[in-house]
Protein backbone atom coordinates (compact mmCIF):
# COMPACT_ATOMS: atom_id res chain seq x y z
CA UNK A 1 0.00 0.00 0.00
CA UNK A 2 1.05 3.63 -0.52
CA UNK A 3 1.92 5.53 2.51
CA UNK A 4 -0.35 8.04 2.77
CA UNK A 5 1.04 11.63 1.84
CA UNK A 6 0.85 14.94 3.03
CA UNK A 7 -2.27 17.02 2.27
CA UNK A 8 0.25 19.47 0.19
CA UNK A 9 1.27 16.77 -2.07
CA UNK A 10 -0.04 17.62 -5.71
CA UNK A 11 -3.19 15.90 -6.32
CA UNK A 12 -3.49 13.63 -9.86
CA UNK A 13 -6.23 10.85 -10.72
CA UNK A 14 -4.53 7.84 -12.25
CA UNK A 15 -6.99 5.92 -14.23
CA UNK A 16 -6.49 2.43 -15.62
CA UNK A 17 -8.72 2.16 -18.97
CA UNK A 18 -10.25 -0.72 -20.58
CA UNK A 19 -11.85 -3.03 -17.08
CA UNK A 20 -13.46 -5.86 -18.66
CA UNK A 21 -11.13 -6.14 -21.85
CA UNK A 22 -10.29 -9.25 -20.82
CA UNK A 23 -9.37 -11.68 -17.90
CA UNK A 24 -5.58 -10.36 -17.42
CA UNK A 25 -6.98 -5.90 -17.63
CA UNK A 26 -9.90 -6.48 -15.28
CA UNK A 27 -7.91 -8.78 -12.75
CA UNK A 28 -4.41 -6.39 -13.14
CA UNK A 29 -6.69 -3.37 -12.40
CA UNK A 30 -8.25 -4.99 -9.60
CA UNK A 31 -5.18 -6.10 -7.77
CA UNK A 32 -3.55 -2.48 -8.37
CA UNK A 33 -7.02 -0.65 -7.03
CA UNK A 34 -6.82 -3.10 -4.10
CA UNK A 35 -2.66 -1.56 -3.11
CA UNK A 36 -3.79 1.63 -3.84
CA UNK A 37 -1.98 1.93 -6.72
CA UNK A 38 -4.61 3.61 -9.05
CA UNK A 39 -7.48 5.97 -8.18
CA UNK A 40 -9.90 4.98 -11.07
CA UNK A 41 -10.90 2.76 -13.44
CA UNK A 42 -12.91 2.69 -17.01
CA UNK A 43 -15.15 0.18 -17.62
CA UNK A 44 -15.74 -1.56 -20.94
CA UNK A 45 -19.71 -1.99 -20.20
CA UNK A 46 -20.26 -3.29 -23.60
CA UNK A 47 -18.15 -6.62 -22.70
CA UNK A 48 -19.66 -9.91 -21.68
CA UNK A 49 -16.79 -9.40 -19.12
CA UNK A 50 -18.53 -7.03 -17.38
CA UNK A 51 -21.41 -8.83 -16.08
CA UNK A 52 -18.85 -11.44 -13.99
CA UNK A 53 -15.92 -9.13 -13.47
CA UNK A 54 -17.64 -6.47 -11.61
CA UNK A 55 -17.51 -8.71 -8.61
CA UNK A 56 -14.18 -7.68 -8.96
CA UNK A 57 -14.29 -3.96 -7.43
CA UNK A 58 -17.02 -4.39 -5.44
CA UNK A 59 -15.24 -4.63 -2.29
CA UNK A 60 -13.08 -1.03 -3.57
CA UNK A 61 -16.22 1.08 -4.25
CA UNK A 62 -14.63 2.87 -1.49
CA UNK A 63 -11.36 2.77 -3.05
CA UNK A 64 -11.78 4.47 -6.32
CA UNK A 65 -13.42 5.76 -8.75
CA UNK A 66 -15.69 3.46 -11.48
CA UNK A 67 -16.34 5.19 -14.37
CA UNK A 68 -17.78 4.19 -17.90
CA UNK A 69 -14.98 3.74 -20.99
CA UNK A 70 -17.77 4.81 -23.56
CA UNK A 71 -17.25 2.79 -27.01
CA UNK A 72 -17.58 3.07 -30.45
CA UNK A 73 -14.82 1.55 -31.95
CA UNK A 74 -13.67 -1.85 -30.51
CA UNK A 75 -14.63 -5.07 -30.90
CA UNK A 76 -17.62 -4.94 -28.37
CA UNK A 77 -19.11 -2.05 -30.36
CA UNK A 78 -19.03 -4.08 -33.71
CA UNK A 79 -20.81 -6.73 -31.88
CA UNK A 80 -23.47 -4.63 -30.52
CA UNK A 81 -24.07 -3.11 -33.97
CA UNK A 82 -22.70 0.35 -34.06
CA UNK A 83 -18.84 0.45 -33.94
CA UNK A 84 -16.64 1.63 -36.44
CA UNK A 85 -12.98 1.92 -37.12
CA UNK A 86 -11.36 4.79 -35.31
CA UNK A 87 -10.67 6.35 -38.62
CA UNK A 88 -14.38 5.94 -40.36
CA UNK A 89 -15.78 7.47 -36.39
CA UNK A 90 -13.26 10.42 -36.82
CA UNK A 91 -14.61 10.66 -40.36
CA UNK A 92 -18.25 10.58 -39.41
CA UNK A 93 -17.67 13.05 -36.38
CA UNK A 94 -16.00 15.37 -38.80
CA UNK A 95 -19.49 15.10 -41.46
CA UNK A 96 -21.86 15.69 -38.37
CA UNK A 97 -22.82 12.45 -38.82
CA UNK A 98 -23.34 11.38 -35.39
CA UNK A 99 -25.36 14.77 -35.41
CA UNK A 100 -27.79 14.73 -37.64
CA UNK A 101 -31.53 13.76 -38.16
CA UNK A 102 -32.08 10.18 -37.08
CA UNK A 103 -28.43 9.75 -36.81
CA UNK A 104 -28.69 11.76 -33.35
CA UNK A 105 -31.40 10.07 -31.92
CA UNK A 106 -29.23 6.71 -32.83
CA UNK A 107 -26.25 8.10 -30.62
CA UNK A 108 -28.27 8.91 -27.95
CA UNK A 109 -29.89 5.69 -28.12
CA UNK A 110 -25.89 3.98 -28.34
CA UNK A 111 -24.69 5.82 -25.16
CA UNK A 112 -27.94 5.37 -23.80
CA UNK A 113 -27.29 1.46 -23.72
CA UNK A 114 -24.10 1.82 -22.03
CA UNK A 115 -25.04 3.11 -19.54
CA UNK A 116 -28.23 0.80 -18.51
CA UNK A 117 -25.28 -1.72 -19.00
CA UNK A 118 -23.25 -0.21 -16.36
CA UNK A 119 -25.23 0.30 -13.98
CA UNK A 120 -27.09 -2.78 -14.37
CA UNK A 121 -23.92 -4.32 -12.71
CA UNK A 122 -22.62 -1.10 -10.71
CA UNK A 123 -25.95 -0.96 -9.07
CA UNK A 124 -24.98 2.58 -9.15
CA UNK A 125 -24.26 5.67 -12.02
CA UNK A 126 -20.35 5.67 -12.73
CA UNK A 127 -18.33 8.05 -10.87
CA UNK A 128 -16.96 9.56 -14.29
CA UNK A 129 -17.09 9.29 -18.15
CA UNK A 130 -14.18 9.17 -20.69
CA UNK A 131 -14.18 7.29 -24.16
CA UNK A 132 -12.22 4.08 -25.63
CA UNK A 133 -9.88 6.05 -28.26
CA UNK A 134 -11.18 9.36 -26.86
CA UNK A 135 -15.01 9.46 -28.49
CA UNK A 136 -16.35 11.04 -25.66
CA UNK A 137 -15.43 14.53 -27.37
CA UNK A 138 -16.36 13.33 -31.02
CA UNK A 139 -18.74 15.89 -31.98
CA UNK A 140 -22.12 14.84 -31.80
CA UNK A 141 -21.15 12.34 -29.52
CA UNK A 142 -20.35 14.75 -26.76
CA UNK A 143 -23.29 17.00 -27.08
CA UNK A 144 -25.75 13.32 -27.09
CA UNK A 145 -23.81 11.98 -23.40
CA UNK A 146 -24.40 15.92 -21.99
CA UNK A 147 -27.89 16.03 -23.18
CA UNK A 148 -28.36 12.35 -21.44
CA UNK A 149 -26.67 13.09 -18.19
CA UNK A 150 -28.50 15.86 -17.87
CA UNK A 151 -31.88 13.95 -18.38
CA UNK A 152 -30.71 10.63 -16.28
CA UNK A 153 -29.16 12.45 -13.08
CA UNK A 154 -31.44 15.66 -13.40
CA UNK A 155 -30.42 18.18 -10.80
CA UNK A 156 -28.24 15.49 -8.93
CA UNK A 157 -24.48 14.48 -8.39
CA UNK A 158 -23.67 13.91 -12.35
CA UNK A 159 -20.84 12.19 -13.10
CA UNK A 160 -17.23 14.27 -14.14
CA UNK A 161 -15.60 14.22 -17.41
CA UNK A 162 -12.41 13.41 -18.52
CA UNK A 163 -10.84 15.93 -21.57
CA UNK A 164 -8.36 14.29 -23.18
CA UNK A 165 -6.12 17.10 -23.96
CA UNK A 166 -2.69 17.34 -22.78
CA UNK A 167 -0.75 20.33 -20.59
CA UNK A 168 1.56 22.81 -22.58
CA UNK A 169 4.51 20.44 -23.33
CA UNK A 170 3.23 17.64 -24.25
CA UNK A 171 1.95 18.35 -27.83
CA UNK A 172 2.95 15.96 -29.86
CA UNK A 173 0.87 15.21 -32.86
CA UNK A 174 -0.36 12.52 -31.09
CA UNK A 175 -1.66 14.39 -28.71
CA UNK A 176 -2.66 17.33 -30.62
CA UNK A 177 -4.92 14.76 -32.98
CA UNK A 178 -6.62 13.70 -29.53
CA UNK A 179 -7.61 17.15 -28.40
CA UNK A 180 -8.36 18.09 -31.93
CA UNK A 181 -11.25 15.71 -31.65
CA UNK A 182 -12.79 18.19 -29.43
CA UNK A 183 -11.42 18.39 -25.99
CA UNK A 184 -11.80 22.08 -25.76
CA UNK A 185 -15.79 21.86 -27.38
CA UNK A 186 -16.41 18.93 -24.67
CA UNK A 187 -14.76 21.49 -21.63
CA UNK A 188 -16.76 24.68 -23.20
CA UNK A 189 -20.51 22.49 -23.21
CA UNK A 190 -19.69 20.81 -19.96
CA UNK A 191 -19.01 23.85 -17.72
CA UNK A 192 -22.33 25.56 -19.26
CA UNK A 193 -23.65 22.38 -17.88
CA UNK A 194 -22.08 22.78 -14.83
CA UNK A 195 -20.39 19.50 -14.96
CA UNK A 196 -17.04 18.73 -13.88
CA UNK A 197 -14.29 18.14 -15.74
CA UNK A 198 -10.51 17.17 -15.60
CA UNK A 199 -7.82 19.49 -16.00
CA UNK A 200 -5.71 17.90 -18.61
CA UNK A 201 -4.75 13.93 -20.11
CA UNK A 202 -1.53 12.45 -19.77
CA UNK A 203 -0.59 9.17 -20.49
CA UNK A 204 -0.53 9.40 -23.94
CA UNK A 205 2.81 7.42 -25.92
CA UNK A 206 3.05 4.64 -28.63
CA UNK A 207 3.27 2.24 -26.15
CA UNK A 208 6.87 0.93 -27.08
CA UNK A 209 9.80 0.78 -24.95
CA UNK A 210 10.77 -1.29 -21.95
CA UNK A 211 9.73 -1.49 -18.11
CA UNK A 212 12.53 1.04 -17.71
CA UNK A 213 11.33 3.19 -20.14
CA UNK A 214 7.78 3.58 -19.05
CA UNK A 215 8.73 4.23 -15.23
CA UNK A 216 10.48 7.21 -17.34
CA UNK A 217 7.49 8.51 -18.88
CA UNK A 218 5.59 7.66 -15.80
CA UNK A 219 8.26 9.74 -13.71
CA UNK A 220 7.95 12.25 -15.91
CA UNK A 221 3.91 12.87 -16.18
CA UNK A 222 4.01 13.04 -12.41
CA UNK A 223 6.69 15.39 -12.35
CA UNK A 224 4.92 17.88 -14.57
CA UNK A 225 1.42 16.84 -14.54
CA UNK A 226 -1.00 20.13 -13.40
CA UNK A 227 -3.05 19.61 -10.37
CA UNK A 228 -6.65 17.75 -11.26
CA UNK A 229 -4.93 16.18 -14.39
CA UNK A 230 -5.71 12.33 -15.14
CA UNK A 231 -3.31 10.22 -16.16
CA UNK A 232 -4.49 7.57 -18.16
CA UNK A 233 -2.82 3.74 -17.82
CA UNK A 234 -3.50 0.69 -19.42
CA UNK A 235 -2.01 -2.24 -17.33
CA UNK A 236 -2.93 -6.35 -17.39
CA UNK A 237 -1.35 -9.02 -15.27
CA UNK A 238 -0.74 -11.03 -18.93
CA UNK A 239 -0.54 -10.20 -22.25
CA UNK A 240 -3.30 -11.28 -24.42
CA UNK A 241 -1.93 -12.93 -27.95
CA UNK A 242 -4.78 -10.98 -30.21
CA UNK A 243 -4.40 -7.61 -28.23
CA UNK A 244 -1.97 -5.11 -30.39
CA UNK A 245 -0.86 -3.54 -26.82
CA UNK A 246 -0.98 -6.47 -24.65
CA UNK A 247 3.11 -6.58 -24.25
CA UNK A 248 2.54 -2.96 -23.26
CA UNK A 249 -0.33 -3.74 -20.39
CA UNK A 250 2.23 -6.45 -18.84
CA UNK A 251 5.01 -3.71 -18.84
CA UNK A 252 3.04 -0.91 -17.11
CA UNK A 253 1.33 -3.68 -14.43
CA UNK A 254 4.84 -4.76 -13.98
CA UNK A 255 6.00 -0.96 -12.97
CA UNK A 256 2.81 0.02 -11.16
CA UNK A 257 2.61 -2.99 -8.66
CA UNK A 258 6.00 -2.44 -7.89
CA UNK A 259 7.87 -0.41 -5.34
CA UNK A 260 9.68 1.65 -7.85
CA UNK A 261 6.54 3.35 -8.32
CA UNK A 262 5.16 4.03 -4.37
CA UNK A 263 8.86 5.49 -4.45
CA UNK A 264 7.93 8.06 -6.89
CA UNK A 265 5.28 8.75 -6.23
CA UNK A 266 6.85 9.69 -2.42
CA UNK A 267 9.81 11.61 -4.18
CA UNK A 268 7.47 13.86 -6.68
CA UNK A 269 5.35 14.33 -4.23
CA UNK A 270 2.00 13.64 -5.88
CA UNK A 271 -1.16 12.11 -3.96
CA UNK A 272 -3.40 9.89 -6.10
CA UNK A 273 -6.85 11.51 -5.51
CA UNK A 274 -10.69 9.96 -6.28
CA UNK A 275 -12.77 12.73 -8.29
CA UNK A 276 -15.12 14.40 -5.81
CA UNK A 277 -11.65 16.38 -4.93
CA UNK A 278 -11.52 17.67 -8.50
CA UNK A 279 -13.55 20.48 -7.44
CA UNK A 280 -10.94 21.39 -4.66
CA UNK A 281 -7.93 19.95 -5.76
């Protein structure tokens, strides 16, 4: 377990995306939400995973946060009808055709779905909402999950946001593709909305290198990251032979359930922090 650390330490949400990928990302996110080792987790509602692996974090609803991971464009999509390729969503989001006519009743009814499956499971709304490949600020998209969290959670707690654009520094193109999807269009509609939302993303690389390499990168996104950022992770306890990151998961479980990390995490600093601080943080 992390020691705890002082209430001066900078304050930064770690979230490990993708829960319910697969056996080895839903029980490596588990074990590191049970050390204390991340503060959130993304949820892949749309997987037949979900249903059985949500056992899982039951015992850490205390722990962290549970948010949804909502999909378009992996396999889980396909199967339930609607998902695309990243590049043919990017292309339809750019057309307005998530937007328009019966299209936008269709993405309300998409994200609509996800979350009945979520909660079906969660017994409860997620704490947040990001996107598998960012689609959360697609437009169209992101106008359909503000118009439905306003109409499922009415005047009540609503879930925060994540905005997947990185601090000054980090702009590589990359990055800059990601918030040119619409970070700052998701930030401008949620805080007329009054919702929450995170500061900044890091997290973002190509997902090559060693173990040694990613404590780097890790080392350095807490060393710089802005107070109320997220940083995103994407760690499994075994690499999966069809997933085109899987040798990266094993890497970054490997780093965060070691010591290494509660190290520097102690000599940066930085407190790992659940969302309802986001407004105070």
């Amino acid at each position: 377990m992390i020691p705890d650390a002082s209430a001066l330490a900078k304050p930064v949400i770690l979230c490990a995306d993708d829960f319910g990928l697969n056996q080895g990302v839903s029980g490596g996110i588990a074990a590191l939400a049970a050390q204390g080792r991340i503060s959130a987790t993304s949820v892949m509602a749309l997987s037949p995973r979900w249903a059985g692996d949500a056992a899982l974090l039951r015992d850490l609803r205390d722990t962290i946060d549970v948010g949804l991971h909502l999909d378009w464009t992996s396999d889980f999509a396909r199967a339930s009808g609607h998902g695309l390729s990243l590049g043919r969503a990017m292309t339809k989001a750019f057309s307005g055709g998530f937007a328009r006519g019966v299209a936008r009743q269709a993405t309300r009814s998409v994200i609509r779905r996800q979350f009945d499956a979520f909660e079906q499971h969660w017994k409860a709304a997620p704490d947040f909402v990001d996107g598998h490949q960012h689609v959360q600020q697609f437009f169209g998209i992101r106008e359909a999950l503000l118009e439905l969290l306003t109409e499922r959670y009415g005047a009540g707690p609503k879930p925060y946001l994540r905005i997947s654009r990185c601090p000054p520094g980090y702009a590589d193109m990359k990055a800059r593709v990601i918030a040119a999807m619409g970070a700052d269009a998701l930030e401008k509609i949620a805080a007329n909305a009054g919702l929450t939302c995170s500061a900044a993303l890091l997290g973002i690389y190509d997902f090559a290198g060693d173990e040694a390499r990613y404590a780097q990168r890790m080392a350095a996104w807490l060393a710089t990251a802005p107070a109320r950022c997220i940083i995103m992770c994407h760690p499994a306890q075994e690499a999966v032979a069809d997933d085109p990151i899987g040798a990266a998961r094993s890497r970054e479980f490997a780093y965060l359930n070691g010591s290494g990390f509660a190290d520097t995490l102690t000599r940066l600093n930085v407190r790992l922090i659940r969302g309802h601080e986001l407004a105070r943080a």
